[in-house]
Protein backbone atom coordinates (compact mmCIF):
# COMPACT_ATOMS: atom_id res chain seq x y z
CA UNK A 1 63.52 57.18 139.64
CA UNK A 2 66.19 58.50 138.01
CA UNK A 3 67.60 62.16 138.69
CA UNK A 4 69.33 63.28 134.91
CA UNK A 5 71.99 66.15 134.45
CA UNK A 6 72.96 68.16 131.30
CA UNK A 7 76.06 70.15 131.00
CA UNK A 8 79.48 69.83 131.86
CA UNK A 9 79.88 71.70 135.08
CA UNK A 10 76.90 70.78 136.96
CA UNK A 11 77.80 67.00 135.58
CA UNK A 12 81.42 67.31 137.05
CA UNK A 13 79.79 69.02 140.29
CA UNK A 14 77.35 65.88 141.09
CA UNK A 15 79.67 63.57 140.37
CA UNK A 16 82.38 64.97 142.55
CA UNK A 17 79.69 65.13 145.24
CA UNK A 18 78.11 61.65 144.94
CA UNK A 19 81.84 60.47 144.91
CA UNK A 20 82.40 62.42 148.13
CA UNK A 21 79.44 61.07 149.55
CA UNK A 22 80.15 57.01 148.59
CA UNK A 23 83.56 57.71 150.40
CA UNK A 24 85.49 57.35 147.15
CA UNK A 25 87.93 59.70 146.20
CA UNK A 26 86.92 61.95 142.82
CA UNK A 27 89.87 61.46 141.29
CA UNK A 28 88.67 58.15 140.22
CA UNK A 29 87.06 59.94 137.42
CA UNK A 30 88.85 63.27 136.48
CA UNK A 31 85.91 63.37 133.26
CA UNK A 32 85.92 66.12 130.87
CA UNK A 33 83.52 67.83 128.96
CA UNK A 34 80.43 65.80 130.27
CA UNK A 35 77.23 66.16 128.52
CA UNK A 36 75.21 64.12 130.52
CA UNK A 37 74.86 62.53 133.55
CA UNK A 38 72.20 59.98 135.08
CA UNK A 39 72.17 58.58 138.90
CA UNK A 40 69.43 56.41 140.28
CA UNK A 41 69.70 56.63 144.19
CA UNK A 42 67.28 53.34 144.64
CA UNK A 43 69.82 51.15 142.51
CA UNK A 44 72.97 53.22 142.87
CA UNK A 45 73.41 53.43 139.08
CA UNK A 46 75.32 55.93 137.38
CA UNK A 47 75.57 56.72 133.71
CA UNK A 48 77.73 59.21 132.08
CA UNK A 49 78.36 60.79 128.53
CA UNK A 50 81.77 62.79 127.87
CA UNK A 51 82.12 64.59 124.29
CA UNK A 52 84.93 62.47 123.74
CA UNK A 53 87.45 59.40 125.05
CA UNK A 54 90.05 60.53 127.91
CA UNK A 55 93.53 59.16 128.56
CA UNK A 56 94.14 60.26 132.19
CA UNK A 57 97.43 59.24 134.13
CA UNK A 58 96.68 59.56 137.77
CA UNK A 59 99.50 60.11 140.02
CA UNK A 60 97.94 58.79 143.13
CA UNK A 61 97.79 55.07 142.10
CA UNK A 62 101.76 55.44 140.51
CA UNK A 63 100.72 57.04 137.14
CA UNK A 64 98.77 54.76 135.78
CA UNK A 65 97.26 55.69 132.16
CA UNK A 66 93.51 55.16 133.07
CA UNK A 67 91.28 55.26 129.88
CA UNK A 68 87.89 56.73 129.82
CA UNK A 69 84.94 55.98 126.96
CA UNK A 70 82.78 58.24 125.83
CA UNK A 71 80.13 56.14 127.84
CA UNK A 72 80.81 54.88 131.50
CA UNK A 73 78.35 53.21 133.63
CA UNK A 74 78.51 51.73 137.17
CA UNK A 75 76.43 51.04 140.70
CA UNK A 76 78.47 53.00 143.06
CA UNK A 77 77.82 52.19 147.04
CA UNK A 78 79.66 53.49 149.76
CA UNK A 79 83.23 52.49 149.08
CA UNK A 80 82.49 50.31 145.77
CA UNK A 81 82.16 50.91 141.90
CA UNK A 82 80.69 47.68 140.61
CA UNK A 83 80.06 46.64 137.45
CA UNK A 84 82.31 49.63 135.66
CA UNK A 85 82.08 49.58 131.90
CA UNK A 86 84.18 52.14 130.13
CA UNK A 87 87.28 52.07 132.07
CA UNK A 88 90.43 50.35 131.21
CA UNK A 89 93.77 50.85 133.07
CA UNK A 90 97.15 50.47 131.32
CA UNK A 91 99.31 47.46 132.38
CA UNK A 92 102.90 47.55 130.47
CA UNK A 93 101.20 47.21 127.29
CA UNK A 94 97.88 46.29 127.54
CA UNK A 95 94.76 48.11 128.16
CA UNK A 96 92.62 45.84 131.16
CA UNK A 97 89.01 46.51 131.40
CA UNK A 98 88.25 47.31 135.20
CA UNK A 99 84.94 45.77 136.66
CA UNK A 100 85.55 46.54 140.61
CA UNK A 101 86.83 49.51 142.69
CA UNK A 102 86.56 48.88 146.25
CA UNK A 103 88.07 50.56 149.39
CA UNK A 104 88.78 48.80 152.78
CA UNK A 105 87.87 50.40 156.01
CA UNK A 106 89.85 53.12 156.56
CA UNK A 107 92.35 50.70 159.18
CA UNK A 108 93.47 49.20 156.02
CA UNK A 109 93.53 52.46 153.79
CA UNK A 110 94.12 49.96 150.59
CA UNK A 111 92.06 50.64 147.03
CA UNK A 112 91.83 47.51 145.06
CA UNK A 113 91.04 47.61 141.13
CA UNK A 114 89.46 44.29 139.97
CA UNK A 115 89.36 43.30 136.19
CA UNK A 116 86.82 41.08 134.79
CA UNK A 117 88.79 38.22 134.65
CA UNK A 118 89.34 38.44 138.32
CA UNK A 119 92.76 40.25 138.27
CA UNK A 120 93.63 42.74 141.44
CA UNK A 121 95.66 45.17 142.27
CA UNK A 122 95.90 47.08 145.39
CA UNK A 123 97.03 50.37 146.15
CA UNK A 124 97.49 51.67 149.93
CA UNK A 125 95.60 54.98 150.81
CA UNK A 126 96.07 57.79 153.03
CA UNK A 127 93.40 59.83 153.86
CA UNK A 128 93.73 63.17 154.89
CA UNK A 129 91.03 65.45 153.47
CA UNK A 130 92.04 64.11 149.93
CA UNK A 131 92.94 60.91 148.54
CA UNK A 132 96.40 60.48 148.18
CA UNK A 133 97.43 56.76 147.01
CA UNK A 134 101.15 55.35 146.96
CA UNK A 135 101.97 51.92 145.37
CA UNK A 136 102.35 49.06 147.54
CA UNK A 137 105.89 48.60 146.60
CA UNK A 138 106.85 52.26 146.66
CA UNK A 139 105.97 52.53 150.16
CA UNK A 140 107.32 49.03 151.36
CA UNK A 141 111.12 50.96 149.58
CA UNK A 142 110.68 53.70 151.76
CA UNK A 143 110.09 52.15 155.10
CA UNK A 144 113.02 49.78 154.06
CA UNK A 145 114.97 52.97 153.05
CA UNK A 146 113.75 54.54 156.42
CA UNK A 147 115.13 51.12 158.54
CA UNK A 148 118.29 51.60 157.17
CA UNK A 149 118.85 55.22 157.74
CA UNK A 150 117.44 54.31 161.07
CA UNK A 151 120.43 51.63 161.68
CA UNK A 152 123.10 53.53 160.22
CA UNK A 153 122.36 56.36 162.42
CA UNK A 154 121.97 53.86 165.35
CA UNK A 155 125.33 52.33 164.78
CA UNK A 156 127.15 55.83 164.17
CA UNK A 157 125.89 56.64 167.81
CA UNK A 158 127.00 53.46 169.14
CA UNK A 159 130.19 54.28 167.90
């Protein structure tokens, strides 16, 4: 049976809260102006109907322009969006339809988008009563950044 929603707030509210629940962080989906919003619990199937298109760039996964339809559907689960439709990220110039959002265990702390075509790209996450995601390569920099300082400073004492 499905459980239907009408209006923006109590839209954003439930899907905030089923995001919370699934272990995903909410601002997967920073929506606007939602008119409606459907969930079936037995399949895990959401649907979801904003006034108009978004263009979002999200600072946790480096600032990526993530586009948003009108209409986006998906079965969430705890840790997983499958089947996505009406989400594209920006890649240089492209817009890439995303299919798969899926969190490792929290040991890993990495997000991983999946496109259709079976492209991925991970993120690693930190989670400390919010989402916060840094790039892969961003963080790899600053533990290479951090080694160095570390060595200079070693070899100044040495000295």
């Amino acid at each position: 049976m499905s459980t239907v929603y009408y209006g923006d707030a109590i839209c954003r509210e439930k899907m905030t809260s089923l995001m919370t629940e699934m272990g995903l962080p909410d601002w997967l989906m920073p929506l606007q102006d939602v008119q409606e919003f459907r969930y079936e619990k037995e399949t895990g199937y959401v649907w979801l109907k904003q006034r108009k298109k978004k263009v979002h760039k999200i600072e946790e996964i480096g600032g990526r322009l993530i586009s948003y339809d009108t209409v986006i559907t998906a079965y969430i689960e705890p840790k997983k969006i499958r089947k996505l439709t009406g989400v594209k990220a920006k890649e240089f110039i492209f817009w890439i339809t995303l299919d798969d959002i899926h969190i490792d265990t929290p040991s890993t702390g990495t997000i991983t988008l999946k496109t259709r075509s079976g492209i991925t790209k991970s993120f690693t996450a930190l989670y400390n009563n919010h989402w916060r995601v840094i790039d892969r390569c961003f963080l790899e920099q600053k533990v290479h950044n951090l080694y160095s300082l570390i060595s200079v400073e070693g070899t100044q004492l040495a000295q």
